[in-house]
Protein backbone atom coordinates (compact mmCIF):
# COMPACT_ATOMS: atom_id res chain seq x y z
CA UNK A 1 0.00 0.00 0.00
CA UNK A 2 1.78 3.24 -1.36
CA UNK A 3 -0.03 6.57 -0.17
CA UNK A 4 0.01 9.68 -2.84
CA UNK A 5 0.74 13.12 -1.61
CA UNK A 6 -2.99 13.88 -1.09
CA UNK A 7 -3.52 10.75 1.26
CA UNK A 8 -0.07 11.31 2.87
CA UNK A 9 -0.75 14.99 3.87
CA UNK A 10 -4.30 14.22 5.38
CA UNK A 11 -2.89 11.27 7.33
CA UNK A 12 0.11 13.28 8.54
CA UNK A 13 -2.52 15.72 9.70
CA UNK A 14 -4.91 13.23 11.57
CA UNK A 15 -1.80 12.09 13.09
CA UNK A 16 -1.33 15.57 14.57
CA UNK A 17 -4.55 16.22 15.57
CA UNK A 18 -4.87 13.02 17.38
CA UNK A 19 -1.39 13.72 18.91
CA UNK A 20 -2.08 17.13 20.12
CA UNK A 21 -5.70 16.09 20.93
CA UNK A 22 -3.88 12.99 23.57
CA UNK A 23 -1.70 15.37 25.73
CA UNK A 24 1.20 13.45 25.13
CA UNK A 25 4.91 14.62 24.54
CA UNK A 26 6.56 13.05 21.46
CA UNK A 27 9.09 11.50 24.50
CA UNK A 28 5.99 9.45 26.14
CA UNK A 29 4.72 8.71 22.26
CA UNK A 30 7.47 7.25 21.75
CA UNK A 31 7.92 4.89 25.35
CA UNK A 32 4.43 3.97 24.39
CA UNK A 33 5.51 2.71 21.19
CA UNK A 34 9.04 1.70 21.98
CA UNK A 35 10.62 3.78 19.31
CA UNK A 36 13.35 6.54 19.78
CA UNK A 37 11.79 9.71 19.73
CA UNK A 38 13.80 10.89 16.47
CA UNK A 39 12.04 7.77 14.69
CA UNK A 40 8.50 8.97 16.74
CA UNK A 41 8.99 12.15 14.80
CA UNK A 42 9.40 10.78 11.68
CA UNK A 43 6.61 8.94 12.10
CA UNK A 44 4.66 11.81 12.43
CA UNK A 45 5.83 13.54 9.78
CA UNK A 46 5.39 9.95 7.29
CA UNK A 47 8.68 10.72 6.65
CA UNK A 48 9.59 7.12 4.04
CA UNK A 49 13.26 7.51 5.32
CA UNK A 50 12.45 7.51 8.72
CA UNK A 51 9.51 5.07 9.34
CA UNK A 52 7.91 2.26 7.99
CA UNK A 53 3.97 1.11 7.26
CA UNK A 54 3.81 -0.90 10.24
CA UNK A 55 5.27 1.80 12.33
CA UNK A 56 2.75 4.51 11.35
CA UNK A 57 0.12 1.89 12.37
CA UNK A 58 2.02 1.52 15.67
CA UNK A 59 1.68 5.17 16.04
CA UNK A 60 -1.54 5.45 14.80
CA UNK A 61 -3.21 2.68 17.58
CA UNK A 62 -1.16 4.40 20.42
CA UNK A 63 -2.39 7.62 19.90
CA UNK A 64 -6.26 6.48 19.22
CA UNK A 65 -6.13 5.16 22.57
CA UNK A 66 -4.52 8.03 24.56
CA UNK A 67 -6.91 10.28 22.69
CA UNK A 68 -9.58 7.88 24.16
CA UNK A 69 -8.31 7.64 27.32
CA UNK A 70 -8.48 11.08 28.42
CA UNK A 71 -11.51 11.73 26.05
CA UNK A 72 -10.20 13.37 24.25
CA UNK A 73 -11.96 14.29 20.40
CA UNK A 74 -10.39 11.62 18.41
CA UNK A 75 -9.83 12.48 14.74
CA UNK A 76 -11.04 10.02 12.57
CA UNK A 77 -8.27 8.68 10.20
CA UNK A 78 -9.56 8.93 6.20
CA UNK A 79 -6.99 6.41 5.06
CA UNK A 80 -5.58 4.37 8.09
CA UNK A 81 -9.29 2.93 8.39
CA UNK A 82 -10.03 -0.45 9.61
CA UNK A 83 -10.54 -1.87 5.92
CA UNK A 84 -7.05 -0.30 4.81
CA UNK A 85 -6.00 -1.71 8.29
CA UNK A 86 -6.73 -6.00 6.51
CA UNK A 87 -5.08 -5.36 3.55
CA UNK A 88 -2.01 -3.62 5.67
CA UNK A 89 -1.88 -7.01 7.56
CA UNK A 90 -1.85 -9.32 4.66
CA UNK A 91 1.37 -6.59 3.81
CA UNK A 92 3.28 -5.75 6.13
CA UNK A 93 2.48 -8.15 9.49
CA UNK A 94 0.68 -4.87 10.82
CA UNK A 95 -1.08 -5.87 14.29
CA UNK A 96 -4.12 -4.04 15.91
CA UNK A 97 -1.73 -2.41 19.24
CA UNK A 98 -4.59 -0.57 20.52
């Protein structure tokens, strides 16, 4: 699964959102996910060089549940949905880490 420009820019932005909207520091982001916080901030940014699909999943599942655990107004993700989520797993290996 290859995103264009379009997709990557609105998912980059969910990811934000949903980052801001947790509370979380990119340093707790990334104990939560078990990634440095450098490769956390690539992440975020969908930078190719920097992270790969199954990480943005990684960080996409940890922040929908911080976001939920403070109640936070979750963003819904246009392209990481739960349909794009099957096909990522027959992929790339990518696990639900919610």
């Amino acid at each position: 699964m290859s995103l264009n420009p379009a997709q990557m820019g609105r998912t980059a932005d969910e990811l934000a959102a949903n980052f801001h909207a947790s509370g979380l520091t990119l340093g707790q982001l990334a104990e939560l996910t078990g990634l440095s916080p450098e490769r956390t901030a690539g992440v975020l940014a969908l930078d190719p060089r920097s992270s790969s699909p199954e990480e943005v999943w990684l960080v996409r599942d940890k922040l929908e549940t911080a976001v939920r655990e403070v109640r936070g107004d979750l963003t819904p993700y246009s392209v990481l949905t739960e349909q794009a989520r099957t096909a990522a797993a027959g992929w790339f290996g990518v696990r639900d880490e919610r």
